[in-house]
C-alpha atoms as a PDB file:
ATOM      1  CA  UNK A   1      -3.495  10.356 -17.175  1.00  0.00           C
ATOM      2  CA  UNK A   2      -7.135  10.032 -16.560  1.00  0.00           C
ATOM      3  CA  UNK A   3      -7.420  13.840 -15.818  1.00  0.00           C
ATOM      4  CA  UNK A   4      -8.537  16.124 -18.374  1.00  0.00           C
ATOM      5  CA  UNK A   5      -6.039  18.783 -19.597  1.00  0.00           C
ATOM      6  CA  UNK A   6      -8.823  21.247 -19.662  1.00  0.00           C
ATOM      7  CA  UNK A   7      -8.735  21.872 -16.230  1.00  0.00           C
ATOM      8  CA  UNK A   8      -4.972  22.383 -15.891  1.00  0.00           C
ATOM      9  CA  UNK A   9      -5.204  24.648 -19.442  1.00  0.00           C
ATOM     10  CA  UNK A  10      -8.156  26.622 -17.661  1.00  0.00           C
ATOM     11  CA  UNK A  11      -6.003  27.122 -14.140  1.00  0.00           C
ATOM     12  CA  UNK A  12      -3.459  28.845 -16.627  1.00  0.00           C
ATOM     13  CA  UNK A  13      -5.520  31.034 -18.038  1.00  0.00           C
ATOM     14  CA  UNK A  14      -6.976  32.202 -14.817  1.00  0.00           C
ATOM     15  CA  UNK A  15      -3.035  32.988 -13.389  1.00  0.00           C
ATOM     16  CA  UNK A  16      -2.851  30.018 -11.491  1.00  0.00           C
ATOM     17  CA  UNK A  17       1.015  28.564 -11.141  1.00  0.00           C
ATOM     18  CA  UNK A  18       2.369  25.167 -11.731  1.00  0.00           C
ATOM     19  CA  UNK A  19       2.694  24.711  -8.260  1.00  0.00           C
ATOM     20  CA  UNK A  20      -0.516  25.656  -7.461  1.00  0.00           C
ATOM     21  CA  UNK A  21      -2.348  23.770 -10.170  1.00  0.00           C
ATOM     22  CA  UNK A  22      -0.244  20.662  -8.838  1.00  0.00           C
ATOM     23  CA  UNK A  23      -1.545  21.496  -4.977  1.00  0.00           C
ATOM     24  CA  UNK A  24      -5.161  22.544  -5.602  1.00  0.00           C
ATOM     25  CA  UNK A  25      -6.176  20.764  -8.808  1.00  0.00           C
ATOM     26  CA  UNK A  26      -3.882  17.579  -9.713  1.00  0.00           C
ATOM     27  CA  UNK A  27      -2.859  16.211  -6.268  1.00  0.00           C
ATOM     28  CA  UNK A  28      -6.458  15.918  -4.857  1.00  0.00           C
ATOM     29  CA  UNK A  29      -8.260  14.292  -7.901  1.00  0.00           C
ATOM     30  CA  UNK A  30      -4.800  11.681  -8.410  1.00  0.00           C
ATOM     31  CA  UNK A  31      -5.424  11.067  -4.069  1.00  0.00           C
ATOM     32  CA  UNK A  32      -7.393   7.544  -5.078  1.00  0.00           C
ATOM     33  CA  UNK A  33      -5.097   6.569  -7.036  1.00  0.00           C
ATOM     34  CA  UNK A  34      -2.347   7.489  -4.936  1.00  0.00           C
ATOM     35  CA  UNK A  35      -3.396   5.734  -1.842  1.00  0.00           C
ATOM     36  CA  UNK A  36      -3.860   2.868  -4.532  1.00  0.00           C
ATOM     37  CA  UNK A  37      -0.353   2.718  -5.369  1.00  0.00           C
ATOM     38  CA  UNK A  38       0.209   3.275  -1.909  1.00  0.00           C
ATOM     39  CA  UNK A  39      -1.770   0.203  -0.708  1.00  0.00           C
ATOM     40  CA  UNK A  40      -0.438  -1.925  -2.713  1.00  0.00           C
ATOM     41  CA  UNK A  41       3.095  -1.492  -2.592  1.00  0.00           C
ATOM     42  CA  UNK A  42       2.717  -0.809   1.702  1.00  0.00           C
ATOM     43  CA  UNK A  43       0.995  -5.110   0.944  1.00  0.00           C
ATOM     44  CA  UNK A  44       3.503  -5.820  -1.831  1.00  0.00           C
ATOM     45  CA  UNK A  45       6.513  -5.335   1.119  1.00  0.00           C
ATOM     46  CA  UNK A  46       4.949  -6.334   4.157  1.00  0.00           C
ATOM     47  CA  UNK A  47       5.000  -9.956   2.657  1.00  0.00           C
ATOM     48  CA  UNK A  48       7.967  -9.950   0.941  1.00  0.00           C
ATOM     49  CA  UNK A  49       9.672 -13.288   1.628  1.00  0.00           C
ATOM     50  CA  UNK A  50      12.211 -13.662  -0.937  1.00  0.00           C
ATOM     51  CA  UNK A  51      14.200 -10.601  -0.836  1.00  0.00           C
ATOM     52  CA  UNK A  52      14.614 -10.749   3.439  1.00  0.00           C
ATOM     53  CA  UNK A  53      15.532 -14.088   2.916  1.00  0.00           C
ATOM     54  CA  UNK A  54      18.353 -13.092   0.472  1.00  0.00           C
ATOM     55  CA  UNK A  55      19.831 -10.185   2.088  1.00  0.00           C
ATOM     56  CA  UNK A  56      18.982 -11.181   5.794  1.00  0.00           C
ATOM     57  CA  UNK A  57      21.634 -13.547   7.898  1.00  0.00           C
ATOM     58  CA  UNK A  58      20.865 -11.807  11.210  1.00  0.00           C
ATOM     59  CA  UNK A  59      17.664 -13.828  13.154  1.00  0.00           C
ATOM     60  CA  UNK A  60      17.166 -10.144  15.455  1.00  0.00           C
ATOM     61  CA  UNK A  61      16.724  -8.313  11.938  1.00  0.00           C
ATOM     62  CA  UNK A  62      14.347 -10.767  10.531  1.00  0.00           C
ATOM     63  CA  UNK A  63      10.777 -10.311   9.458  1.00  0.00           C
ATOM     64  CA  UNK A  64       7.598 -11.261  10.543  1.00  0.00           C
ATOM     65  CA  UNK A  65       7.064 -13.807   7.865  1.00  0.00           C
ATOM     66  CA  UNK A  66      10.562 -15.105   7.882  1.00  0.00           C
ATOM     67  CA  UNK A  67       9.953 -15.481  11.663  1.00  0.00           C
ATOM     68  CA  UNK A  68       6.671 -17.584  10.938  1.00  0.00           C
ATOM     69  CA  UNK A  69       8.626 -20.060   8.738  1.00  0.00           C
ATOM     70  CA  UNK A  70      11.653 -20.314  10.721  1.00  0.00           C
ATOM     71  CA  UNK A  71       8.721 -21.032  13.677  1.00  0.00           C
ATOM     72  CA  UNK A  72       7.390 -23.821  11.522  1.00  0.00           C
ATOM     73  CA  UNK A  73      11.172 -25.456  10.870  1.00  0.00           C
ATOM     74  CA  UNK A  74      12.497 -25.136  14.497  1.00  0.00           C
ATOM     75  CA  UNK A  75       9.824 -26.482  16.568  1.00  0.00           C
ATOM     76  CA  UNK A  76       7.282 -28.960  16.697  1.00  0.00           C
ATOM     77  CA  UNK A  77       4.591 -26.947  15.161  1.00  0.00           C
ATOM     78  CA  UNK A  78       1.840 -25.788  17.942  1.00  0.00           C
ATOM     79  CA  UNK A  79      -0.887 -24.619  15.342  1.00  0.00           C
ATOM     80  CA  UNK A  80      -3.290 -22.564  17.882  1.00  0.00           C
ATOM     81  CA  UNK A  81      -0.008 -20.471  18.295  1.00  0.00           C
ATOM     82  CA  UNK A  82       1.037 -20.310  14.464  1.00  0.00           C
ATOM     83  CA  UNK A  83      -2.444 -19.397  13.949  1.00  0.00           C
ATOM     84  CA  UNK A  84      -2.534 -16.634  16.555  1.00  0.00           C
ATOM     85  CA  UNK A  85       0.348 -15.410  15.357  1.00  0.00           C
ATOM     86  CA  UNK A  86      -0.398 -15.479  11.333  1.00  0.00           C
ATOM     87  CA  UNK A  87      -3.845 -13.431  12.655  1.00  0.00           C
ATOM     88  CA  UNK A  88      -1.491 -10.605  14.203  1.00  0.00           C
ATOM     89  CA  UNK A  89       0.627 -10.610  11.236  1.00  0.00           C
ATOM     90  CA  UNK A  90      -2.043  -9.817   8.609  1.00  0.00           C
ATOM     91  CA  UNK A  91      -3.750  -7.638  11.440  1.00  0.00           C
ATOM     92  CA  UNK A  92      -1.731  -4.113  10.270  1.00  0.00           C
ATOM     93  CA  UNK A  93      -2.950  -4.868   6.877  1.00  0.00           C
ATOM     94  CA  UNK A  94      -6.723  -5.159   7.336  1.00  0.00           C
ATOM     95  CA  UNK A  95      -6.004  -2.006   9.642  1.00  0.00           C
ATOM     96  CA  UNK A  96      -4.795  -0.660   6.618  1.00  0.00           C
ATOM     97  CA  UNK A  97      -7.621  -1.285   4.396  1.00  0.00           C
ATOM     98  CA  UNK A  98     -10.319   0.159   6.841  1.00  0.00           C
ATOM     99  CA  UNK A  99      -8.501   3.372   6.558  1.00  0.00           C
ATOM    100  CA  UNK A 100      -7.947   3.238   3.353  1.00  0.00           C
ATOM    101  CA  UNK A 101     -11.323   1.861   1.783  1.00  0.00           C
ATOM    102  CA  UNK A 102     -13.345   4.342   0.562  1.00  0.00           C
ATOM    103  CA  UNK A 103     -10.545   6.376  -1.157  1.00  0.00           C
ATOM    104  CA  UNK A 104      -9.635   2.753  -2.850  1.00  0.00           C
ATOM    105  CA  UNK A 105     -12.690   1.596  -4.060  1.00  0.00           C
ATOM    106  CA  UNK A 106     -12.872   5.621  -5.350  1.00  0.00           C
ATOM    107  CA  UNK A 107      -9.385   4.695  -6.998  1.00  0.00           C
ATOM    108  CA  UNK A 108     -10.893   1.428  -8.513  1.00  0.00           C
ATOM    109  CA  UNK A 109     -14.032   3.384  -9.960  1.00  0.00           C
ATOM    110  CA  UNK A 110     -12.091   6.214 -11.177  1.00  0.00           C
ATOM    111  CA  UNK A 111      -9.324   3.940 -13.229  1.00  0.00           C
ATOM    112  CA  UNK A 112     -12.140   1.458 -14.893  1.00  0.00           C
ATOM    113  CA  UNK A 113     -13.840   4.053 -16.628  1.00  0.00           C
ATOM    114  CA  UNK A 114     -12.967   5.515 -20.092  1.00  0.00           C
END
């Protein structure tokens, strides 16, 4: 919504098709705010615990942060391995983030201003 309908009203006057004015003008300036989206639905399921713990009876089909509370309830709780294993869980996520950064603070900048 934040891009101006000048430039798509311009492609059309110079021949361009809707395809091609989706490709080569809107997909590229919306890619911030894609990978935005992206980012935070990608963190918004990764630590889901509710739902999996609905839908999920099988302990082979669990996930990782079902598995790290189950940990807690079975055994006596050895923290240095809790904690090693909370560090690999959020690991993929910080991943994430480096990969992701620039075009997500560009996604940040683009949507605050008017």
């Amino acid at each position: 919504m934040g891009i101006p309908h000048e430039l798509t009203e311009s492609a059309k006057i110079d021949g361009a098709s809707e395809f091609r004015i989706y490709a080569q003008i809107m997909l590229p300036l919306s890619k911030p705010a894609v990978l935005t989206v992206g980012l935070f639905t990608f963190l918004g399921a990764w630590g889901d615990f509710q739902g999996p713990l609905i839908y999920l009876n099988d302990p082979d089909k669990w996930t990782l942060s079902i598995g790290l509370k189950q940990y807690i309830r079975e055994n006596n709780v050895a923290w240095g391995q809790l904690m090693a294993a909370s560090t690999l869980f959020t690991l993929p996520i910080v991943i994430l983030y480096f990969f992701v950064q620039k075009k997500f603070i560009e996604g940040i900048s683009i949507t605050g201003l008017k």
